[in-house]
N, C-alpha and C. Protein backbone atom coordinates (compact mmCIF):
# COMPACT_ATOMS: atom_id res chain seq x y z
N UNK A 1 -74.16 -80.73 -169.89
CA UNK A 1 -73.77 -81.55 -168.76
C UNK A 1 -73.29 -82.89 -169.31
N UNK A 2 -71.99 -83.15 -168.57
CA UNK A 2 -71.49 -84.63 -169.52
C UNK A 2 -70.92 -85.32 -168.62
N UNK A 3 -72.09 -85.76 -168.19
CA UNK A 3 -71.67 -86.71 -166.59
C UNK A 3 -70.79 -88.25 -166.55
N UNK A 4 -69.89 -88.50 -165.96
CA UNK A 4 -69.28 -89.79 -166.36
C UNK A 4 -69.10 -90.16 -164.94
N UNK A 5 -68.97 -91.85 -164.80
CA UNK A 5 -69.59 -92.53 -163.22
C UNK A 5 -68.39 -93.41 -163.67
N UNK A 6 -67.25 -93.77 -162.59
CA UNK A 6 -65.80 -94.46 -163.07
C UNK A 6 -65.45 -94.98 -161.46
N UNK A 7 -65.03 -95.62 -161.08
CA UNK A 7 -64.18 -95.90 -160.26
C UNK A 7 -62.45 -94.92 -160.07
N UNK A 8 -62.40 -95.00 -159.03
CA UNK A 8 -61.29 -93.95 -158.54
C UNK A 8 -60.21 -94.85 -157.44
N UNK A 9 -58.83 -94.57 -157.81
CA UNK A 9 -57.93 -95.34 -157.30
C UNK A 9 -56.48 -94.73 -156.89
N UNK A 10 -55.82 -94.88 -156.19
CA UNK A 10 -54.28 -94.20 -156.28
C UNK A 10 -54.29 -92.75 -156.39
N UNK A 11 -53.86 -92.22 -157.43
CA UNK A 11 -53.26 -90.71 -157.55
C UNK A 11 -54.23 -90.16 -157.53
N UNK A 12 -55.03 -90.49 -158.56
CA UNK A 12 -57.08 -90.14 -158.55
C UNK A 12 -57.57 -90.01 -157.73
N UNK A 13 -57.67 -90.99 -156.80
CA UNK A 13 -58.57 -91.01 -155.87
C UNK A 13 -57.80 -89.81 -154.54
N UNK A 14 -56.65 -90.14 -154.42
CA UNK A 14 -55.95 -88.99 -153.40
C UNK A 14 -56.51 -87.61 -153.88
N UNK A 15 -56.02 -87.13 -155.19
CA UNK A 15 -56.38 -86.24 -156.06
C UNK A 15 -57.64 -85.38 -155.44
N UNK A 16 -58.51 -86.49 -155.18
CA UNK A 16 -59.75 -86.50 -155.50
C UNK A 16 -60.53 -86.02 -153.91
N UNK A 17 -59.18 -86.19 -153.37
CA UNK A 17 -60.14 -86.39 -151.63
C UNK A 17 -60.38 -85.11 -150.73
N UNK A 18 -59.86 -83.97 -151.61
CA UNK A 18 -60.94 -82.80 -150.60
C UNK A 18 -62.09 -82.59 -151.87
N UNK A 19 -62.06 -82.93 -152.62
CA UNK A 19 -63.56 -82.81 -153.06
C UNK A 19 -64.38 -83.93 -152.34
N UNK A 20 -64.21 -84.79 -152.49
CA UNK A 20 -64.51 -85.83 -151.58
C UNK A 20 -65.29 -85.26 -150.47
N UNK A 21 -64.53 -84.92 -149.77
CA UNK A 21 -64.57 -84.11 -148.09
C UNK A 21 -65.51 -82.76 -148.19
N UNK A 22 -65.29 -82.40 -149.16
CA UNK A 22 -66.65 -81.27 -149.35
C UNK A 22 -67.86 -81.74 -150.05
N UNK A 23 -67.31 -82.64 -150.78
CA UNK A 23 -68.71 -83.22 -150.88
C UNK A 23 -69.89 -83.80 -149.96
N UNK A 24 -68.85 -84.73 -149.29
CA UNK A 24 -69.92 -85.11 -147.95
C UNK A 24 -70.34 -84.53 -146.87
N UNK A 25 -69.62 -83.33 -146.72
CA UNK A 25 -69.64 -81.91 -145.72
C UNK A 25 -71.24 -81.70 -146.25
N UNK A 26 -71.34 -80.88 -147.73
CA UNK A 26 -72.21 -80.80 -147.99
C UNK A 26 -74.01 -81.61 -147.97
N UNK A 27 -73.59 -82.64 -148.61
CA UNK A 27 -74.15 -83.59 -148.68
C UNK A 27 -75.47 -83.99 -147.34
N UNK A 28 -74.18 -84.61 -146.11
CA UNK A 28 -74.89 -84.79 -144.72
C UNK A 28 -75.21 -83.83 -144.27
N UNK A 29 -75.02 -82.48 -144.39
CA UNK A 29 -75.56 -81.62 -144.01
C UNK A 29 -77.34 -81.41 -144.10
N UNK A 30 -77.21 -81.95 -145.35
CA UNK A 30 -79.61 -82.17 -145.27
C UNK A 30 -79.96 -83.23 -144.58
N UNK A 31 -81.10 -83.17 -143.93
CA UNK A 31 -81.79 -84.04 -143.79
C UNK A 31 -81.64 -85.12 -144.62
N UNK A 32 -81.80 -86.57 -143.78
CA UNK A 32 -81.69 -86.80 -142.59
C UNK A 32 -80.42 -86.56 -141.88
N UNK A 33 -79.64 -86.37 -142.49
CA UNK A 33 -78.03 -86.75 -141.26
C UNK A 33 -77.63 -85.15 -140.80
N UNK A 34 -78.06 -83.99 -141.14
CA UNK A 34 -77.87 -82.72 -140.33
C UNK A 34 -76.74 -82.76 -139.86
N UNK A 35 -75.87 -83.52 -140.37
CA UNK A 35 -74.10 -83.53 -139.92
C UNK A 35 -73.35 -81.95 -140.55
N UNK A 36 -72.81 -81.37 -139.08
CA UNK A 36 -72.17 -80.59 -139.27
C UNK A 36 -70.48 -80.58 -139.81
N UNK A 37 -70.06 -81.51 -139.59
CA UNK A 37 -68.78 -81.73 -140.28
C UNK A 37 -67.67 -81.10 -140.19
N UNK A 38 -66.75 -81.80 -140.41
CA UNK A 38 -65.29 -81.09 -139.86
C UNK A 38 -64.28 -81.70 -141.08
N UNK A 39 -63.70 -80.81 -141.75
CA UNK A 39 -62.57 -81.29 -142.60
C UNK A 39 -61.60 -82.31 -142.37
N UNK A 40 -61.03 -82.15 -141.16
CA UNK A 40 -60.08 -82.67 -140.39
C UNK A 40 -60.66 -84.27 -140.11
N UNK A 41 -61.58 -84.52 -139.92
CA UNK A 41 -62.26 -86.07 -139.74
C UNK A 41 -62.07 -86.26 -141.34
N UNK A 42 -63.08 -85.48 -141.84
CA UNK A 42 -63.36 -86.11 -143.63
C UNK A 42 -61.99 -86.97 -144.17
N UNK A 43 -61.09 -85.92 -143.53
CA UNK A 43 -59.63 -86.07 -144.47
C UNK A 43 -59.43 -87.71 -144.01
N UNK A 44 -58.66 -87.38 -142.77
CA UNK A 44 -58.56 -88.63 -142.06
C UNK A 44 -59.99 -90.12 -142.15
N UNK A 45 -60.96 -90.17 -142.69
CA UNK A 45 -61.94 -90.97 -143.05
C UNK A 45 -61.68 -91.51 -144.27
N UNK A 46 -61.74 -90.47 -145.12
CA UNK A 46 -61.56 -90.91 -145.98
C UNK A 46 -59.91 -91.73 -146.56
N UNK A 47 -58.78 -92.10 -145.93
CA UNK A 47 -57.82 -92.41 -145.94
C UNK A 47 -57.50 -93.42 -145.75
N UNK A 48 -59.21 -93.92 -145.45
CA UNK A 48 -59.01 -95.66 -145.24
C UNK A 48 -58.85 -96.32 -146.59
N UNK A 49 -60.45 -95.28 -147.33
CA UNK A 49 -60.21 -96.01 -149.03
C UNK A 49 -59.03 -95.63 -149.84
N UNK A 50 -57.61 -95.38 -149.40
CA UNK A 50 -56.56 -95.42 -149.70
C UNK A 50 -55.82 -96.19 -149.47
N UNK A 51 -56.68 -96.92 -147.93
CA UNK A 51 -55.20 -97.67 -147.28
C UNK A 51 -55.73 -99.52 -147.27
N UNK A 52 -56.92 -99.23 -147.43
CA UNK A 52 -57.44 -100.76 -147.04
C UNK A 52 -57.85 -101.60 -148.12
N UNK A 53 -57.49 -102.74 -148.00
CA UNK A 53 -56.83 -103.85 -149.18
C UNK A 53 -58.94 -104.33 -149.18
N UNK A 54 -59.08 -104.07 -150.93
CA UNK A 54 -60.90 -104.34 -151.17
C UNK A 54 -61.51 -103.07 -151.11
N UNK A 55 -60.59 -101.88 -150.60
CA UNK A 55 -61.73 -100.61 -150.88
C UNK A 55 -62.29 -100.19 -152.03
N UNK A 56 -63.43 -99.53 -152.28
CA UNK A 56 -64.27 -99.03 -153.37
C UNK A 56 -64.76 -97.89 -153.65
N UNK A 57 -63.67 -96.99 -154.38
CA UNK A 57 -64.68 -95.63 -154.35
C UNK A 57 -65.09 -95.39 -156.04
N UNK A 58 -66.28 -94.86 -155.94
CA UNK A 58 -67.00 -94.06 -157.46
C UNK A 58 -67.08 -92.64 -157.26
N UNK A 59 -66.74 -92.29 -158.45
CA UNK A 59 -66.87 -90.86 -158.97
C UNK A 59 -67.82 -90.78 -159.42
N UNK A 60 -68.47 -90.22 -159.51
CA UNK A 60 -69.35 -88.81 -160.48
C UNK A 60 -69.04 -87.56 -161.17
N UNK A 61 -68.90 -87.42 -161.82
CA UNK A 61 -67.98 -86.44 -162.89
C UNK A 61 -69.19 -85.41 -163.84
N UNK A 62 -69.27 -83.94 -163.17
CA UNK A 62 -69.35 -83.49 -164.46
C UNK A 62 -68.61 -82.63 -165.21
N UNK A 63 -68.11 -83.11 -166.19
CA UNK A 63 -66.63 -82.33 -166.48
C UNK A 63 -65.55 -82.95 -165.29
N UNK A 64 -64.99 -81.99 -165.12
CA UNK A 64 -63.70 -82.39 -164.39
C UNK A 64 -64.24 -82.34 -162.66
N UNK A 65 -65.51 -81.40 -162.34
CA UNK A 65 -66.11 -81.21 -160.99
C UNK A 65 -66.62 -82.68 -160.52
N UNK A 66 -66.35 -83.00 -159.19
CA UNK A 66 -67.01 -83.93 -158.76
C UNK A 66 -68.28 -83.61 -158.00
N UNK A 67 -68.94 -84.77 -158.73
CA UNK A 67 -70.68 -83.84 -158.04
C UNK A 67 -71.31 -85.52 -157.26
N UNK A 68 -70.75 -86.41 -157.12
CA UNK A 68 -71.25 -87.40 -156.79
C UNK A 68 -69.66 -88.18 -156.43
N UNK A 69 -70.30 -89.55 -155.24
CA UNK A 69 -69.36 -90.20 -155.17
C UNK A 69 -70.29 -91.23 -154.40
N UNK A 70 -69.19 -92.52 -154.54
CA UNK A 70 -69.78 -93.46 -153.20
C UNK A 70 -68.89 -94.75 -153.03
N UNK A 71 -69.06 -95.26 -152.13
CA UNK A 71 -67.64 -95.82 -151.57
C UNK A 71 -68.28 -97.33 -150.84
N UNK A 72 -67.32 -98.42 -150.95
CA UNK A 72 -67.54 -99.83 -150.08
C UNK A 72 -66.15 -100.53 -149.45
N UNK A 73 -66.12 -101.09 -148.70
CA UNK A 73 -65.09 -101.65 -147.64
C UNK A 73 -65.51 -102.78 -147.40
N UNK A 74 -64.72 -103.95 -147.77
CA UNK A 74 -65.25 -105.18 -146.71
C UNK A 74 -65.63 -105.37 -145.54
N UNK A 75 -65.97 -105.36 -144.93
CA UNK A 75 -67.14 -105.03 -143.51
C UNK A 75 -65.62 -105.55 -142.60
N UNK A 76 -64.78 -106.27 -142.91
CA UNK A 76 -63.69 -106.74 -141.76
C UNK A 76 -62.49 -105.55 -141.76
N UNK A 77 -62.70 -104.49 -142.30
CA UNK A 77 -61.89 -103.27 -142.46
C UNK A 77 -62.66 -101.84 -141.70
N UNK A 78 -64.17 -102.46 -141.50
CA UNK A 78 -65.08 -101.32 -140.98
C UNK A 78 -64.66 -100.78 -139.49
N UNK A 79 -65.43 -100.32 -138.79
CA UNK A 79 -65.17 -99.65 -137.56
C UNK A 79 -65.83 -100.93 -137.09
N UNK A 80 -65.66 -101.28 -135.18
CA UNK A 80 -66.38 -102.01 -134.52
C UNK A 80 -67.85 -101.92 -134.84
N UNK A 81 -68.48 -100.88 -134.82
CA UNK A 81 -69.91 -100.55 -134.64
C UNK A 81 -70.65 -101.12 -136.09
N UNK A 82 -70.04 -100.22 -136.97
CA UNK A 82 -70.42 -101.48 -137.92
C UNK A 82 -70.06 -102.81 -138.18
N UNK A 83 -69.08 -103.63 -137.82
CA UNK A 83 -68.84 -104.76 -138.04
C UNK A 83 -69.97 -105.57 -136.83
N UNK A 84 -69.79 -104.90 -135.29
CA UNK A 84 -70.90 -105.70 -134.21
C UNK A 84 -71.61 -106.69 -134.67
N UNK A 85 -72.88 -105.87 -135.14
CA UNK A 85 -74.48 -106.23 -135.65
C UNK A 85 -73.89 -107.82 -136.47
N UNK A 86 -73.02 -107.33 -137.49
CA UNK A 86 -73.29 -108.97 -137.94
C UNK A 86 -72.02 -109.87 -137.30
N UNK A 87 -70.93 -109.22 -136.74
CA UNK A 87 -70.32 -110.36 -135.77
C UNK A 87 -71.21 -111.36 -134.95
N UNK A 88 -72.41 -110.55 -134.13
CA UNK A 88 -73.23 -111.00 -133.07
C UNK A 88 -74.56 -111.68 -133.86
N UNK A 89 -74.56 -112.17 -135.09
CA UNK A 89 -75.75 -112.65 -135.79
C UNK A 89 -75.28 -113.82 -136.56
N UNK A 90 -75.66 -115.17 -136.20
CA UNK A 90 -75.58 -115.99 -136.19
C UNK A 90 -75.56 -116.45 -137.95
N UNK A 91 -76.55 -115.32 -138.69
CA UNK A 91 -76.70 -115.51 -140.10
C UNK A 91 -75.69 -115.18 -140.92
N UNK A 92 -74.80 -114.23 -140.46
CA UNK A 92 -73.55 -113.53 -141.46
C UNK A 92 -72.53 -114.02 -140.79
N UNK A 93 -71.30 -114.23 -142.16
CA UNK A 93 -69.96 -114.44 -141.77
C UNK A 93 -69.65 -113.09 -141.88
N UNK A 94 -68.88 -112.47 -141.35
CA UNK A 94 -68.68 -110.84 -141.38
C UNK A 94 -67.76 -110.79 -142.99
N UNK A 95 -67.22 -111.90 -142.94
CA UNK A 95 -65.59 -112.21 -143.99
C UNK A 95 -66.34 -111.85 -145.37
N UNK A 96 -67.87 -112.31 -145.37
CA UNK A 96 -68.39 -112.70 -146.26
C UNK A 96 -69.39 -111.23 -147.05
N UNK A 97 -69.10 -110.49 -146.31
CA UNK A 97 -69.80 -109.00 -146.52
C UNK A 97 -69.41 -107.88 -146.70
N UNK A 98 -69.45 -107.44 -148.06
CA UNK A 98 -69.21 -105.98 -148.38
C UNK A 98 -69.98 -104.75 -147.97
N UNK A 99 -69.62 -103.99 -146.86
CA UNK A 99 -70.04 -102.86 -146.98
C UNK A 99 -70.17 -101.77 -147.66
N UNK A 100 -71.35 -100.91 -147.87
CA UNK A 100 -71.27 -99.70 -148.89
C UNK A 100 -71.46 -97.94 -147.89
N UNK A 101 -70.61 -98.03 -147.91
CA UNK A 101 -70.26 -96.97 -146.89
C UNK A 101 -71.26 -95.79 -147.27
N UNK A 102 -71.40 -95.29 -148.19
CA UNK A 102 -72.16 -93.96 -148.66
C UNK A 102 -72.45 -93.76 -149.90
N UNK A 103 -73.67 -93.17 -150.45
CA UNK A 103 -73.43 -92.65 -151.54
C UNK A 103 -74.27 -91.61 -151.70
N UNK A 104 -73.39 -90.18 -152.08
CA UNK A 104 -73.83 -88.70 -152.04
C UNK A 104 -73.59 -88.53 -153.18
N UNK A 105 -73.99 -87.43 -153.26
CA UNK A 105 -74.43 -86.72 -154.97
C UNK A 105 -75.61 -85.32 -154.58
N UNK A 106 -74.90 -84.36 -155.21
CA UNK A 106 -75.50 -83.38 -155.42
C UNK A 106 -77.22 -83.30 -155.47
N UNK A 107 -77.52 -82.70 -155.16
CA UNK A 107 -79.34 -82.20 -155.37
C UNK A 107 -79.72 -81.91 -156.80
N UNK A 108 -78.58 -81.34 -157.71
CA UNK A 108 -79.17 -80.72 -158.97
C UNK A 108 -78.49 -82.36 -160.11
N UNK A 109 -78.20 -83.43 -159.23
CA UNK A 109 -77.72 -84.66 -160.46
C UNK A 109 -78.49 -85.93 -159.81
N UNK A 110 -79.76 -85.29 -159.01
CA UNK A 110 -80.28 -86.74 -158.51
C UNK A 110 -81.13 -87.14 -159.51
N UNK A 111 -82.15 -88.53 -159.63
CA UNK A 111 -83.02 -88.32 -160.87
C UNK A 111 -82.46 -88.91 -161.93
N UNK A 112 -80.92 -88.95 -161.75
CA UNK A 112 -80.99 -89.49 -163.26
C UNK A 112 -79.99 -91.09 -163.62
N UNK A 113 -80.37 -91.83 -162.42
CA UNK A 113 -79.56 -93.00 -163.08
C UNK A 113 -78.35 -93.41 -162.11
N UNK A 114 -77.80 -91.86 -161.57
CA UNK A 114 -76.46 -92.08 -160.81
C UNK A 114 -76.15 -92.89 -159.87
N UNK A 115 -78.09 -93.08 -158.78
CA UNK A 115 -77.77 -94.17 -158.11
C UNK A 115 -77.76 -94.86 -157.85
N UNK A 116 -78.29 -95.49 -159.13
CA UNK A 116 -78.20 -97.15 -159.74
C UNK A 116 -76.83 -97.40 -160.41
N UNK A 117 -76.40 -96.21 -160.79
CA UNK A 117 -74.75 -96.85 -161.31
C UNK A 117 -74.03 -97.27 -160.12
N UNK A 118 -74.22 -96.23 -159.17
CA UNK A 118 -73.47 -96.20 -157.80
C UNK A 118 -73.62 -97.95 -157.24
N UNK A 119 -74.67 -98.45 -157.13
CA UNK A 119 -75.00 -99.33 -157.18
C UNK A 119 -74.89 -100.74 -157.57
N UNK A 120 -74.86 -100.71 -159.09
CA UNK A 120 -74.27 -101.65 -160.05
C UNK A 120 -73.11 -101.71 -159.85
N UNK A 121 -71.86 -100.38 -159.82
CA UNK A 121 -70.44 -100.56 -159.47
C UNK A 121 -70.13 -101.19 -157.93
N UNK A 122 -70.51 -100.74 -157.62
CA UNK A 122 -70.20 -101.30 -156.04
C UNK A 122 -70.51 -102.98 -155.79
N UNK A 123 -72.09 -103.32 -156.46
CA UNK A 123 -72.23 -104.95 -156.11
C UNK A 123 -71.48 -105.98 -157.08
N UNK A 124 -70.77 -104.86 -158.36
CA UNK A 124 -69.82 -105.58 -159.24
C UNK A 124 -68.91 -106.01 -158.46
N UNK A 125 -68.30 -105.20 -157.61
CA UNK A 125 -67.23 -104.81 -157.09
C UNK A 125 -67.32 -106.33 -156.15
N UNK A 126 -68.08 -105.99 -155.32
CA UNK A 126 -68.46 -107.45 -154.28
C UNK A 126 -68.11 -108.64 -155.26
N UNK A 127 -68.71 -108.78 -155.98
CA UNK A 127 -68.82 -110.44 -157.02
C UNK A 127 -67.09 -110.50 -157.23
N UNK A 128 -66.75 -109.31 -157.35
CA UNK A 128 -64.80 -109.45 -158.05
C UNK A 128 -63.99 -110.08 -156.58
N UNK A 129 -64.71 -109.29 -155.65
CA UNK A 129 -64.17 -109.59 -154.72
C UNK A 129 -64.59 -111.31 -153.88
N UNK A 130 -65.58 -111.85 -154.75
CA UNK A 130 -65.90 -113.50 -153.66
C UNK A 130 -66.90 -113.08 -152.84
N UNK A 131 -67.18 -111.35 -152.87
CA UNK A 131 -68.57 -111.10 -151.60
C UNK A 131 -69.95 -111.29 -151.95
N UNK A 132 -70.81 -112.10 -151.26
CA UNK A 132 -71.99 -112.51 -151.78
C UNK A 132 -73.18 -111.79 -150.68
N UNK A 133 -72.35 -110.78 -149.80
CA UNK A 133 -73.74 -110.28 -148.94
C UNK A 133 -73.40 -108.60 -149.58
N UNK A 134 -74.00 -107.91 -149.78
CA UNK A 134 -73.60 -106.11 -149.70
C UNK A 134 -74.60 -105.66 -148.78
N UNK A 135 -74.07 -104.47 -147.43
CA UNK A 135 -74.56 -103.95 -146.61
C UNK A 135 -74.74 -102.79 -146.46
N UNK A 136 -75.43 -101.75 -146.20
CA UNK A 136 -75.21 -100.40 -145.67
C UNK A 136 -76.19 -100.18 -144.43
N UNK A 137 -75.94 -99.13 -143.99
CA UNK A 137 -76.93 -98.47 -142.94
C UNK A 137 -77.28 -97.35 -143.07
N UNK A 138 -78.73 -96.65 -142.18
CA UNK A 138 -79.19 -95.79 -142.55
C UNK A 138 -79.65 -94.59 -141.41
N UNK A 139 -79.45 -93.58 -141.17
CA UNK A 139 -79.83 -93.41 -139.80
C UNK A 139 -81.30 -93.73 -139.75
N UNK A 140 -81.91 -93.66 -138.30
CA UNK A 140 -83.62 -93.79 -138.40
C UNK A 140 -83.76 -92.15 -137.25
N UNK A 141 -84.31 -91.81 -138.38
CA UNK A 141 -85.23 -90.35 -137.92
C UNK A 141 -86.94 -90.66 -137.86
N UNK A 142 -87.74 -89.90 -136.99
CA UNK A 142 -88.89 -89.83 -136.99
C UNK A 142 -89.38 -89.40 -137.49
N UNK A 143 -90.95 -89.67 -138.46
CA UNK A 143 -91.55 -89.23 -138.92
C UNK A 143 -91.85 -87.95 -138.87
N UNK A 144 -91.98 -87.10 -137.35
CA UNK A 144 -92.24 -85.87 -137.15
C UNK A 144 -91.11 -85.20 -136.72
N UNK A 145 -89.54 -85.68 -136.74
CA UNK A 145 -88.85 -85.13 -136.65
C UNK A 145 -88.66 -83.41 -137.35
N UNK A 146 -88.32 -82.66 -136.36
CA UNK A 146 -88.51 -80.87 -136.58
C UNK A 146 -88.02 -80.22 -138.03
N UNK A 147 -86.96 -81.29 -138.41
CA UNK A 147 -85.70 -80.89 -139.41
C UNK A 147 -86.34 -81.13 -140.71
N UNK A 148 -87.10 -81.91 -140.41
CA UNK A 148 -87.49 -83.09 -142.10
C UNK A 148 -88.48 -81.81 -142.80
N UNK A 149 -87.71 -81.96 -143.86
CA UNK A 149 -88.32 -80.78 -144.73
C UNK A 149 -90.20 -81.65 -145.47
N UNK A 150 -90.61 -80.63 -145.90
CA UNK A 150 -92.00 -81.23 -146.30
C UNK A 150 -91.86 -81.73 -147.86
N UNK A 151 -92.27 -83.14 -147.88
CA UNK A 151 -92.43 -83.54 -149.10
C UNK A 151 -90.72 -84.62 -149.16
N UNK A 152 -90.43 -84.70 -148.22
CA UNK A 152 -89.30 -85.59 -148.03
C UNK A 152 -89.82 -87.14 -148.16
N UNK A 153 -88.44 -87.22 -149.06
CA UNK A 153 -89.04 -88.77 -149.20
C UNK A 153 -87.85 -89.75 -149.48
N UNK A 154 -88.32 -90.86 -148.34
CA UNK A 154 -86.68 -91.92 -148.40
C UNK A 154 -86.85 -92.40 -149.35
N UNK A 155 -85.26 -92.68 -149.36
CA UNK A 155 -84.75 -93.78 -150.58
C UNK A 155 -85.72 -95.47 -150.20
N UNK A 156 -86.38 -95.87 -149.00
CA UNK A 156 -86.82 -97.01 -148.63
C UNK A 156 -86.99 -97.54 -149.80
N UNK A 157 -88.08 -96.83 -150.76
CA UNK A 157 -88.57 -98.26 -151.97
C UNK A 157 -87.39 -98.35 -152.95
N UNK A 158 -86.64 -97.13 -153.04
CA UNK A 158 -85.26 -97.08 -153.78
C UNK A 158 -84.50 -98.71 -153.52
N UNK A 159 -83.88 -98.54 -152.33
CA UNK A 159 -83.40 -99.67 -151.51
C UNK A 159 -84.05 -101.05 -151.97
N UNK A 160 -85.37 -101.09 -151.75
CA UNK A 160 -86.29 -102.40 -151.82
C UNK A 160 -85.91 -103.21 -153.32
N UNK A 161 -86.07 -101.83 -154.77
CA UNK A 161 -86.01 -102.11 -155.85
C UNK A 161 -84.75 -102.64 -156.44
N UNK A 162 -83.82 -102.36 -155.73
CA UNK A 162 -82.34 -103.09 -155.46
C UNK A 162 -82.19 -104.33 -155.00
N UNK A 163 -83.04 -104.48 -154.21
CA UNK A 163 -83.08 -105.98 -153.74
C UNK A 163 -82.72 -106.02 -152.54
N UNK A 164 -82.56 -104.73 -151.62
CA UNK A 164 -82.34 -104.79 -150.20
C UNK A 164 -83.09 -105.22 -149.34
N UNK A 165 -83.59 -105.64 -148.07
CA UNK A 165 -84.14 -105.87 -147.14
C UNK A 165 -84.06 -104.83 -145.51
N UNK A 166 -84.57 -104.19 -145.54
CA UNK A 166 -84.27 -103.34 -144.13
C UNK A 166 -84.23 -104.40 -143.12
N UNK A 167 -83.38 -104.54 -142.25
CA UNK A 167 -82.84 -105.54 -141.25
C UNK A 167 -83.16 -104.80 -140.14
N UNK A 168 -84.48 -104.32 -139.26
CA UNK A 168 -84.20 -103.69 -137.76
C UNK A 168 -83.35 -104.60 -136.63
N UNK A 169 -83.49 -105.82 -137.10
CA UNK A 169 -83.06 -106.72 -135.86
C UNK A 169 -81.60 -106.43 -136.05
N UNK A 170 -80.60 -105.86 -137.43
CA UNK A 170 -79.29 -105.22 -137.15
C UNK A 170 -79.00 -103.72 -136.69
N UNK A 171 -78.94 -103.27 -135.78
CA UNK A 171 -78.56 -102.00 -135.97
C UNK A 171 -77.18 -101.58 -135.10
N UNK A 172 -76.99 -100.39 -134.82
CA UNK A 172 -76.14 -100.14 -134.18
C UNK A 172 -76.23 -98.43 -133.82
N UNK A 173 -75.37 -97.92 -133.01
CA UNK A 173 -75.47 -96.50 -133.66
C UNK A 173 -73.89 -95.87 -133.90
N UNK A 174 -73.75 -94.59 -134.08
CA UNK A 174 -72.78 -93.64 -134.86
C UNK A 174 -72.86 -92.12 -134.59
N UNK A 175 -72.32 -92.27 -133.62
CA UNK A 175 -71.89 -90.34 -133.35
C UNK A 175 -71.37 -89.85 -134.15
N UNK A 176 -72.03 -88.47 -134.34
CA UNK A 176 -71.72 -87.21 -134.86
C UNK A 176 -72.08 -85.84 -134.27
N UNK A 177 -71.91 -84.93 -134.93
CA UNK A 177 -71.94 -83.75 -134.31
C UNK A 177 -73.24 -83.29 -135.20
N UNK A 178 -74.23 -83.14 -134.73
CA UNK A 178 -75.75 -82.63 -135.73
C UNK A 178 -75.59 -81.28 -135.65
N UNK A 179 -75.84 -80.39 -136.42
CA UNK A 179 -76.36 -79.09 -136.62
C UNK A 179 -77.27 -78.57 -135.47
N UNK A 180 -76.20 -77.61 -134.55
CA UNK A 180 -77.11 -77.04 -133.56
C UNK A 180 -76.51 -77.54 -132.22
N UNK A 181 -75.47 -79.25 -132.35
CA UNK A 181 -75.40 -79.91 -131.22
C UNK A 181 -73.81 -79.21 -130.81
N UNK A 182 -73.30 -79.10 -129.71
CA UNK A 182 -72.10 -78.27 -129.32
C UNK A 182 -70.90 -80.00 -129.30
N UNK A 183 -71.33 -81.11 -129.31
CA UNK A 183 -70.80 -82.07 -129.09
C UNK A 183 -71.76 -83.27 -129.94
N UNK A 184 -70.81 -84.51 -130.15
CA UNK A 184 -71.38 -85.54 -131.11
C UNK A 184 -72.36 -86.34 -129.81
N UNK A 185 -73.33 -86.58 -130.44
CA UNK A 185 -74.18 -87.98 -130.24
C UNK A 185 -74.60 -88.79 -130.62
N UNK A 186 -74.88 -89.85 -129.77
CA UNK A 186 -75.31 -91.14 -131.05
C UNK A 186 -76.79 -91.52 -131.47
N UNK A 187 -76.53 -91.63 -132.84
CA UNK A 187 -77.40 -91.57 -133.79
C UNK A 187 -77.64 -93.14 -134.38
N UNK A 188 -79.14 -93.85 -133.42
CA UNK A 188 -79.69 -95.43 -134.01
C UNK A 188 -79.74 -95.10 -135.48
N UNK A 189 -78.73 -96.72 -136.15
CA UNK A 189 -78.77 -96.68 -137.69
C UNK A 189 -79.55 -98.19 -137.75
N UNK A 190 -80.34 -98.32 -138.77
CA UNK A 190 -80.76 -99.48 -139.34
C UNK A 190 -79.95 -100.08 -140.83
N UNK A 191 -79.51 -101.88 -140.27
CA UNK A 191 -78.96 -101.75 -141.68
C UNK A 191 -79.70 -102.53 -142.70
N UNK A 192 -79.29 -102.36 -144.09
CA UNK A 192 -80.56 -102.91 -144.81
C UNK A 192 -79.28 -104.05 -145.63
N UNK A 193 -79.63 -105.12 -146.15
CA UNK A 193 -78.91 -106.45 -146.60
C UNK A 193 -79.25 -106.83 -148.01
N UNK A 194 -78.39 -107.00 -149.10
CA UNK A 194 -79.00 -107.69 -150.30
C UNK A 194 -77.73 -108.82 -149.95
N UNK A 195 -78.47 -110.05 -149.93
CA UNK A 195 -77.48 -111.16 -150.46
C UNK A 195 -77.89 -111.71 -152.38
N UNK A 196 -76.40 -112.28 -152.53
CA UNK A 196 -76.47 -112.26 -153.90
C UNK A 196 -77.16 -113.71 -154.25
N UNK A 197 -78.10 -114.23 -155.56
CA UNK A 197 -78.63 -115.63 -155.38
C UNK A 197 -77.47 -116.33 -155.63
């Protein structure tokens, strides 16, 4: 296994975007996000980090297969729903905040580092860019939710050891189509905040 973690751009990154799209097909499909997924969105989603001036995507590479990826947008390029929460909060300039849209990776390449690179690249990425807040969100599932497999366990202290802060007082939510559901609904996300010192 000869895993390599790079940033992806232009021909690459186009190249790159139905793996992309099956990747995250796959991916949201576990617990928590039980997203059933549709090619046709992926494609079109993913076409922003083609088109929008500050986007950020990482590869994961083993060999030439992509088994990981993860992606950031300046929060003033995001959808309404994510931009809201910190438009309406007196503490953030929105201008001033990089979002980190996702980061998936295979089941058989977790464990080893990838998503602290994912990580490191992306809040590099912010500093290149003048951004001194980085954001993401997370859905919030219940503890006894039916789906949650046994022995599941969040990224929360993951997050913490990064230097994030879970923010409940930001949230918002985000329709999708869950596994099982005939139509999308919306799904409360919590977002979590590292500002830089």
């Amino acid at each position: 296994m000869t895993l390599h973690v790079s940033p992806a751009t232009g021909k690459e990154l186009r190249a790159a975007l139905p793996d992309l799209a099956r990747l995250r097909m796959t991916v949201f499909r576990d617990f928590p996000y039980l997203y059933e997924g549709s090619a046709d969105y992926e494609q079109r989603y993913l076409e922003t980090y083609l088109q929008a001036p500050g986007a950020f995507v990482v590869l994961a590479r083993d060999g030439d297969r992509v088994v990981g990826a993860s992606t950031a947008l300046p929060l003033l390029h995001e959808t309404p729903e994510v931009r809201r929460p910190f438009e309406q909060s007196p503490e953030f300039d929105p201008a001033q905040v990089l979002y980190l849209g996702e980061s998936v990776l295979l089941p058989d390449y977790r464990g080893q580092g990838l998503g602290h690179a994912f990580f490191d690249q992306r809040e590099a990425h912010a500093r290149t860019l003048g951004l001194p807040v980085t954001a993401f969100c997370a859905v919030q599932r219940s503890p006894s939710h039916p789906a949650r497999p046994a022995g599941h366990r969040p990224l929360n202290a993951f997050w913490q050891a990064r230097g994030y802060a879970e923010r409940p007082d930001l949230q918002t939510e985000m329709s999708w189509q869950e596994l099982g559901e005939v139509q999308e609904t919306p799904k409360p996300m919590h977002f979590w905040v590292r500002q830089s010192p």
